[in-house]
PDB file of N, CA and C in Angstrom:
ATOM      1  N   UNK A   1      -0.086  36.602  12.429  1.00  0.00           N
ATOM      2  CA  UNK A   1       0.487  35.419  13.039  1.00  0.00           C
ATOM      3  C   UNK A   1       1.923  35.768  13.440  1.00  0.00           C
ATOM      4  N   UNK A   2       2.259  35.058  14.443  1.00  0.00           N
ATOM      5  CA  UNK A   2       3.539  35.791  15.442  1.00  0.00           C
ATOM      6  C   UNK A   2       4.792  34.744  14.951  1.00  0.00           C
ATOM      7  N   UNK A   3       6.043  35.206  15.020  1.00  0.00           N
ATOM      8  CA  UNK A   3       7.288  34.237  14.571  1.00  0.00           C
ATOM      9  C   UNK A   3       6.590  32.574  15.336  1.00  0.00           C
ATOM     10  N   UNK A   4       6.416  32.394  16.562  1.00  0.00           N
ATOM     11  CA  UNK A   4       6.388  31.450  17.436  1.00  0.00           C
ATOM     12  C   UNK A   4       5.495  30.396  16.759  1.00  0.00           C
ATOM     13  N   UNK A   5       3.514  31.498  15.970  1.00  0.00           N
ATOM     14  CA  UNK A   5       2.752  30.187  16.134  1.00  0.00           C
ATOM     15  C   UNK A   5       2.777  30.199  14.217  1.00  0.00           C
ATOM     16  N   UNK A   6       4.163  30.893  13.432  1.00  0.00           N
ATOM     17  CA  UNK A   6       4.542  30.420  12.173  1.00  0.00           C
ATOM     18  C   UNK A   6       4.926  29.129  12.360  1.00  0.00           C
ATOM     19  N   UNK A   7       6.100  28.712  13.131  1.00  0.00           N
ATOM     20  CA  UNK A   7       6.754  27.953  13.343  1.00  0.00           C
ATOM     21  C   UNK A   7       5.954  26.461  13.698  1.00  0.00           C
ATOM     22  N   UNK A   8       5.106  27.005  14.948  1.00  0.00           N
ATOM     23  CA  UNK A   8       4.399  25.943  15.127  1.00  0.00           C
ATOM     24  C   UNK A   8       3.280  25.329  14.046  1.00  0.00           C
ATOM     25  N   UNK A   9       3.092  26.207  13.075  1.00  0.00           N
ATOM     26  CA  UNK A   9       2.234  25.562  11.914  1.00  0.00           C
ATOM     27  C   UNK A   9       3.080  25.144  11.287  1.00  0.00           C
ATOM     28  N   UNK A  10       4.301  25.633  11.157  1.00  0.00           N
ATOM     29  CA  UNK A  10       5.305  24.583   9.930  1.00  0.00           C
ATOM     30  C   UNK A  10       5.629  23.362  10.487  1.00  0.00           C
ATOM     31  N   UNK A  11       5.742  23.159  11.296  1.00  0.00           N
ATOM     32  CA  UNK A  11       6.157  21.943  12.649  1.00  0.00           C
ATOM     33  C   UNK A  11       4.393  21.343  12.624  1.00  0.00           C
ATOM     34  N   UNK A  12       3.214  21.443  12.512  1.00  0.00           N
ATOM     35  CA  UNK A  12       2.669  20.787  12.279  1.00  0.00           C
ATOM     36  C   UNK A  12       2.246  20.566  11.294  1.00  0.00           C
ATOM     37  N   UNK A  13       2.493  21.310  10.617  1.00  0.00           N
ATOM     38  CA  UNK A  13       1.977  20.534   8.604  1.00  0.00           C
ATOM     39  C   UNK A  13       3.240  19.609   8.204  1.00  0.00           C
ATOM     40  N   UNK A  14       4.442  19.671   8.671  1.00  0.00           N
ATOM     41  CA  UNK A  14       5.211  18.723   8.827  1.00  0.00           C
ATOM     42  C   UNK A  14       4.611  17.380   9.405  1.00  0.00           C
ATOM     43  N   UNK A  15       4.457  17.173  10.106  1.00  0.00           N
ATOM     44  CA  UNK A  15       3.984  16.175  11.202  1.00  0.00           C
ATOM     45  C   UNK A  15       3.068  15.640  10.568  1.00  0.00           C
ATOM     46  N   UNK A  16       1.833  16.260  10.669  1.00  0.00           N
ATOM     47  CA  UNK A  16       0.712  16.139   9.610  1.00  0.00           C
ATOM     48  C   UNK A  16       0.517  15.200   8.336  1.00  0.00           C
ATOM     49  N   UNK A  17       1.160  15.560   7.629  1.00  0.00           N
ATOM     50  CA  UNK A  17       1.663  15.313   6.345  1.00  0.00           C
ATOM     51  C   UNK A  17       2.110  13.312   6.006  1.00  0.00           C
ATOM     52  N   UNK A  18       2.268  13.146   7.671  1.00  0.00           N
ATOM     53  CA  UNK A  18       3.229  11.651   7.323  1.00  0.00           C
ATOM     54  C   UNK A  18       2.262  10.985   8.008  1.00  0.00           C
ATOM     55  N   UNK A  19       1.280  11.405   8.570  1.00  0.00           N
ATOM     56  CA  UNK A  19      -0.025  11.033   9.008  1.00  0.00           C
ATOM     57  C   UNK A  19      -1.060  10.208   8.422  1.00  0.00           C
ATOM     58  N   UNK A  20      -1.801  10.476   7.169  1.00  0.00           N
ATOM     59  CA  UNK A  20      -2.443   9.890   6.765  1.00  0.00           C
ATOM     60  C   UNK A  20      -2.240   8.896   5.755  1.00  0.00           C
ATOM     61  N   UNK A  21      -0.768   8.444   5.403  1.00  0.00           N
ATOM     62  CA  UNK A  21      -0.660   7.167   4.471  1.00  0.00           C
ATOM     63  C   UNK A  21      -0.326   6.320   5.916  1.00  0.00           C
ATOM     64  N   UNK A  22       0.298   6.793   6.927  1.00  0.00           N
ATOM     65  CA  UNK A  22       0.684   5.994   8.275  1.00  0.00           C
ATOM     66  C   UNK A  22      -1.143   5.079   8.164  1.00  0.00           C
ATOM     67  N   UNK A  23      -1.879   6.200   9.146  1.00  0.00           N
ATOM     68  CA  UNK A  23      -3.156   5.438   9.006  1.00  0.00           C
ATOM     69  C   UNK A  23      -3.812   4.403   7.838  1.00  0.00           C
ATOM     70  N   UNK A  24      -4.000   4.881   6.679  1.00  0.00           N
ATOM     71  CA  UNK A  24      -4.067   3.746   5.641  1.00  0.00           C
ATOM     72  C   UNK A  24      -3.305   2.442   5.964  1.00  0.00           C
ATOM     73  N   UNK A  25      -2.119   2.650   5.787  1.00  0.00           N
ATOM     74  CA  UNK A  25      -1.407   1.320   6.452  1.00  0.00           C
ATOM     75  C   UNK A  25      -1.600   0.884   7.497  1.00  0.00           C
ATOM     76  N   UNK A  26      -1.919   1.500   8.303  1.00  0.00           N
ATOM     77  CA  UNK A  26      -2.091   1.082  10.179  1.00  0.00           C
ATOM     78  C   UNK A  26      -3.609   0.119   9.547  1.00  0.00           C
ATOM     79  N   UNK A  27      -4.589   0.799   9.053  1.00  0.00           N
ATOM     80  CA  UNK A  27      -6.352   0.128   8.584  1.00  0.00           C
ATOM     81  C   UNK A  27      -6.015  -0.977   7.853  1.00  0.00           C
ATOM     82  N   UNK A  28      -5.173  -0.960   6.645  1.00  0.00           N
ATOM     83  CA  UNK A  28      -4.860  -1.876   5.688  1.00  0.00           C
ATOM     84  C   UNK A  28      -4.376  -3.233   6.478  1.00  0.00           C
ATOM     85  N   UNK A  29      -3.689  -2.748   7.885  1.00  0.00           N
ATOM     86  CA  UNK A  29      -2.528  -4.351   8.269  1.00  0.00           C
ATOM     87  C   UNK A  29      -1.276  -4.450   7.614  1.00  0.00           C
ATOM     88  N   UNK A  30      -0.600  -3.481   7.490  1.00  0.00           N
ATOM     89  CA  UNK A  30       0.215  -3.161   6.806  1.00  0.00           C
ATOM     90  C   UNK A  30       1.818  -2.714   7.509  1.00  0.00           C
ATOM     91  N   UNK A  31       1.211  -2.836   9.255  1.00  0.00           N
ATOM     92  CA  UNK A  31       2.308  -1.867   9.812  1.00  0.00           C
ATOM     93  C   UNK A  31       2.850  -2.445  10.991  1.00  0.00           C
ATOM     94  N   UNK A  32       4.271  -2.773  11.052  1.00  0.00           N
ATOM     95  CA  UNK A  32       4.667  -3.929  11.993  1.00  0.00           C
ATOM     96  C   UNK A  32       4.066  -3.094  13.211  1.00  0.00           C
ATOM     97  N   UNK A  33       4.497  -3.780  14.528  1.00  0.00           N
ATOM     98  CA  UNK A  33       4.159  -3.208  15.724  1.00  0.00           C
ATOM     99  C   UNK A  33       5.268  -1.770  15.843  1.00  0.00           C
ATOM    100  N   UNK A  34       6.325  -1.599  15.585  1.00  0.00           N
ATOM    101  CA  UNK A  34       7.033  -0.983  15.364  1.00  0.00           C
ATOM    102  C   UNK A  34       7.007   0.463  14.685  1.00  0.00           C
ATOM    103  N   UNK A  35       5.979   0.109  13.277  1.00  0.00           N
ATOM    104  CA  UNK A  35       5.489   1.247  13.012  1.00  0.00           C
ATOM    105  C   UNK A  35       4.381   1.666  13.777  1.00  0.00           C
ATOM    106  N   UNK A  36       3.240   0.625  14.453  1.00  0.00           N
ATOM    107  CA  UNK A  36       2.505   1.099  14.920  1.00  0.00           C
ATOM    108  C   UNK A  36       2.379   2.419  16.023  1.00  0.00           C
ATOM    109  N   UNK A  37       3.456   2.136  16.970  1.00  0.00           N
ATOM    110  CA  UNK A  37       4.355   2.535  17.558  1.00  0.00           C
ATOM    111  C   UNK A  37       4.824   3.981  17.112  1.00  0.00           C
ATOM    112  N   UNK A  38       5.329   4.123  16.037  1.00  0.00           N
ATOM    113  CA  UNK A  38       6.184   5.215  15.567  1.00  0.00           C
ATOM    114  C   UNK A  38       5.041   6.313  14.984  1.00  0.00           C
ATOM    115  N   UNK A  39       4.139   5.500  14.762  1.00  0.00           N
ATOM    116  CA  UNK A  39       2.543   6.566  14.593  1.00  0.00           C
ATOM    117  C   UNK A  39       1.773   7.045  15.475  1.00  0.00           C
ATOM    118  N   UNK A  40       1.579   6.164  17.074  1.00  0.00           N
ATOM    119  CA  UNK A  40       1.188   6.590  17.761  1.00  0.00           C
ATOM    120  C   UNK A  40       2.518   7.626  18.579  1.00  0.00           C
ATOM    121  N   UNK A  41       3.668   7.706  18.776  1.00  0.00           N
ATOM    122  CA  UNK A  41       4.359   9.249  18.605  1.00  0.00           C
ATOM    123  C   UNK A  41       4.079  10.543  18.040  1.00  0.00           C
ATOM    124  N   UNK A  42       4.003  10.013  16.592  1.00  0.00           N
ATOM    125  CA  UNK A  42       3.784  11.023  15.863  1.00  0.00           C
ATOM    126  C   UNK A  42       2.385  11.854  16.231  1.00  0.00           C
ATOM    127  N   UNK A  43       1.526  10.958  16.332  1.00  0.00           N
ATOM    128  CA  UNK A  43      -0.231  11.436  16.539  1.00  0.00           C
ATOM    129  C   UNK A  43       0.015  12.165  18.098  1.00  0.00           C
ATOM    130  N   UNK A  44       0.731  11.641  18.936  1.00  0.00           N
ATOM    131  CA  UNK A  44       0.985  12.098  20.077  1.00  0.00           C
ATOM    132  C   UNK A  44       1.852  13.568  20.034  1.00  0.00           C
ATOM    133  N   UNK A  45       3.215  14.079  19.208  1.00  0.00           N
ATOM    134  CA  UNK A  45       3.762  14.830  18.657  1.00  0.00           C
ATOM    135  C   UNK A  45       2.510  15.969  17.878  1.00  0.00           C
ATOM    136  N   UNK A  46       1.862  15.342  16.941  1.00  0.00           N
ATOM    137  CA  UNK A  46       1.261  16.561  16.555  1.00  0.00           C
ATOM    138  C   UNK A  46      -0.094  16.614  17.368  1.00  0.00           C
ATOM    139  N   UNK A  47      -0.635  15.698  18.370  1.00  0.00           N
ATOM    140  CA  UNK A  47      -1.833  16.068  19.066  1.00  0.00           C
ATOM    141  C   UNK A  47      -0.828  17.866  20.241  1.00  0.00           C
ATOM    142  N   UNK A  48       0.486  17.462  20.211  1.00  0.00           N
ATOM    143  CA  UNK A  48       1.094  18.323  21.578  1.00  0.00           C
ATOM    144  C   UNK A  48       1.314  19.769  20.468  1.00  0.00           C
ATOM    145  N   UNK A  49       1.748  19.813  19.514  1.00  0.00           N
ATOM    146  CA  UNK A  49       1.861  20.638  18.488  1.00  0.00           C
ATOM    147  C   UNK A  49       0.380  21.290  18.300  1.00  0.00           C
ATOM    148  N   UNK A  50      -1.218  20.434  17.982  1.00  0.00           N
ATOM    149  CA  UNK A  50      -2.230  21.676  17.629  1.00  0.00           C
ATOM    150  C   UNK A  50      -2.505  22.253  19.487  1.00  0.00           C
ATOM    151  N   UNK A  51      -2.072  21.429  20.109  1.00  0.00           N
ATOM    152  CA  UNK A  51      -3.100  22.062  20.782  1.00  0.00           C
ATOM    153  C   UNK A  51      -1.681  23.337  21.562  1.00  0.00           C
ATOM    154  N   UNK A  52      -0.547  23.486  21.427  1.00  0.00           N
ATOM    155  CA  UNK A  52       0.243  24.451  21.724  1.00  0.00           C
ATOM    156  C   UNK A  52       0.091  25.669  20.723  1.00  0.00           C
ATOM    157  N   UNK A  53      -0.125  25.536  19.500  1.00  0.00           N
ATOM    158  CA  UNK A  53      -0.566  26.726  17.972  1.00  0.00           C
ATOM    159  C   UNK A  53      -2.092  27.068  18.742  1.00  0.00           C
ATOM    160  N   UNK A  54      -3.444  26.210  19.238  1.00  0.00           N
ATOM    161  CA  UNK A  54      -4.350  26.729  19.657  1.00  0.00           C
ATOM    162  C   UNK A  54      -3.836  27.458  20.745  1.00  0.00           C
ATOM    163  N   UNK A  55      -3.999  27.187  21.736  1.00  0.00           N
ATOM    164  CA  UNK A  55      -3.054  28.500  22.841  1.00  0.00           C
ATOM    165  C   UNK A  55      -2.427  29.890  21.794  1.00  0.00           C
ATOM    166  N   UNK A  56      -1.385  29.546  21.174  1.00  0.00           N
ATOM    167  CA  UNK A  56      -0.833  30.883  20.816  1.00  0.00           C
ATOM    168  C   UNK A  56      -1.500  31.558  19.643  1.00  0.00           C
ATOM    169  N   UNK A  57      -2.415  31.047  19.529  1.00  0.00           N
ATOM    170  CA  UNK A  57      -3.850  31.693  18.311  1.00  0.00           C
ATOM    171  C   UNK A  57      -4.764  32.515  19.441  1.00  0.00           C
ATOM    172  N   UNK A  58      -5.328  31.939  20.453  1.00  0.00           N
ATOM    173  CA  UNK A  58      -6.035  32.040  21.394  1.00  0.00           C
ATOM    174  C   UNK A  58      -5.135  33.405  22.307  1.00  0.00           C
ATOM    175  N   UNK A  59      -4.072  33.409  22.474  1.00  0.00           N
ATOM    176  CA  UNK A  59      -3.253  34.388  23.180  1.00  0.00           C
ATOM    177  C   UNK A  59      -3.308  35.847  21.757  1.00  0.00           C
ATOM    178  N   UNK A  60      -2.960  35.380  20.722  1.00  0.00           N
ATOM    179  CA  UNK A  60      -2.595  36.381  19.618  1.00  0.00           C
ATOM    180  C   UNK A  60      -3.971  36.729  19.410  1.00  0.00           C
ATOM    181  N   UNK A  61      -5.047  36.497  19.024  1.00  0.00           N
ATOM    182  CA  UNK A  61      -6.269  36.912  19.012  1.00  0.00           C
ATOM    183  C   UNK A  61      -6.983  37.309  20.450  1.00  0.00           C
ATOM    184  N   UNK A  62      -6.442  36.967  21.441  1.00  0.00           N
ATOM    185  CA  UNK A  62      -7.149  38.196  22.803  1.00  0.00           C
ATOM    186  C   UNK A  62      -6.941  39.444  22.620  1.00  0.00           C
ATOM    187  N   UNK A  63      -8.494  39.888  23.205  1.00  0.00           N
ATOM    188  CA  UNK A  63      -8.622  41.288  23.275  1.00  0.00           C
ATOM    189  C   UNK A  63      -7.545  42.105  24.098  1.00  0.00           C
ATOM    190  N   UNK A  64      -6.624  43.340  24.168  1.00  0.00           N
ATOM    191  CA  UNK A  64      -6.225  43.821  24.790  1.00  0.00           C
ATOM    192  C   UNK A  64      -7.123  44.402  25.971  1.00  0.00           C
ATOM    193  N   UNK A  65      -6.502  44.015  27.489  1.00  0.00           N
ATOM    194  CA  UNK A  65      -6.935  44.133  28.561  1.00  0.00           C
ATOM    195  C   UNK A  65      -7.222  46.179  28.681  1.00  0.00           C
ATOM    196  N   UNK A  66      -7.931  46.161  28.996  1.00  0.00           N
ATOM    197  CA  UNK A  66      -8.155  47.791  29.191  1.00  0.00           C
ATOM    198  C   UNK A  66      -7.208  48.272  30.078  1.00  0.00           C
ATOM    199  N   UNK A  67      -6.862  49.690  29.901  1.00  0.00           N
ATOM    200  CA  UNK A  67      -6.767  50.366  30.490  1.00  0.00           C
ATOM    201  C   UNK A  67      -6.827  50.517  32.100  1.00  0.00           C
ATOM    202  N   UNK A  68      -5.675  50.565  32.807  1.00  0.00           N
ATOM    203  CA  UNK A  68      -6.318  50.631  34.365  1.00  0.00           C
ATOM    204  C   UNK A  68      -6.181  52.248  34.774  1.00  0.00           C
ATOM    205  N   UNK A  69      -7.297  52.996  35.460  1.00  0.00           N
ATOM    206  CA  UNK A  69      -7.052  53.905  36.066  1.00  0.00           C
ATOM    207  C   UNK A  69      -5.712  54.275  36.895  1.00  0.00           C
ATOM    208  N   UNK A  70      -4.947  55.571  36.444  1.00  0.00           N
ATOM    209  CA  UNK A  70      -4.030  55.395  37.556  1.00  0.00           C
ATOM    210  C   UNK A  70      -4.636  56.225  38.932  1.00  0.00           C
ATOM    211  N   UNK A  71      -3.800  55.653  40.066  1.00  0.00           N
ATOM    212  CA  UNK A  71      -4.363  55.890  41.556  1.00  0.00           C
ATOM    213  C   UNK A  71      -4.465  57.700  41.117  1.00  0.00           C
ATOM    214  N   UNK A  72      -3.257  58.598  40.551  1.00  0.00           N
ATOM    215  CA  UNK A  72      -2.723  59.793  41.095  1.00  0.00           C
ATOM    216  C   UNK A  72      -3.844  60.593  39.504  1.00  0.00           C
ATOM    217  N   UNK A  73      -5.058  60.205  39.341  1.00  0.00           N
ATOM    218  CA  UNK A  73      -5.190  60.299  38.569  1.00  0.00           C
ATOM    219  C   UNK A  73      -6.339  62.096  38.676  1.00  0.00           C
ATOM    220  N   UNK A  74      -5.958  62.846  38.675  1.00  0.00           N
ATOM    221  CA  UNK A  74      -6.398  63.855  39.029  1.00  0.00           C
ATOM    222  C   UNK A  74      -8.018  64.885  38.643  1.00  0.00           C
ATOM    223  N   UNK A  75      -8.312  64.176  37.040  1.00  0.00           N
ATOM    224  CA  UNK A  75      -9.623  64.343  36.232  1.00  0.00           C
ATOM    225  C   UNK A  75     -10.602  63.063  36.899  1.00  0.00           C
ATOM    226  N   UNK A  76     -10.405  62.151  37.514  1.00  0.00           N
ATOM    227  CA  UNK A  76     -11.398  61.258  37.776  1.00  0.00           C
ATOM    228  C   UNK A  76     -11.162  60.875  39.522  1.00  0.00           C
TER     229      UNK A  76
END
């Protein structure tokens, strides 16, 4: 895992983390409009967070592109 998608997992287990008592309260009726609000950010914040760590998982786990012939290449 690369400095970039460390970061982006600490930045979403952060995020994460304040997530599921939010929801309980959001189900319960528990959460002015205000918080409602401040959860749908957050869900919005870490929906932009997994899916930027998928990309740089998806980039860090690609295969290296082969080899290109060079033009001046004299055995082939």
């Amino acid at each position: 895992m690369n400095r970039k998608t460390a970061e982006l997992a600490r930045e979403l287990n952060a995020c994460a983390t304040t997530i599921p008592p939010a929801v309980t309260a959001l189900l319960a009726g528990r959460l002015s409009v205000q918080e409602q609000r401040d959860l749908a950010d957050r869900l919005t914040t870490a929906a932009g967070l997994l899916r930027t760590y998928a990309s740089e998982q998806e980039a860090w786990n690609a295969p290296s592109p082969a080899p290109e012939h060079r033009l001046d290449d004299k055995d082939g």
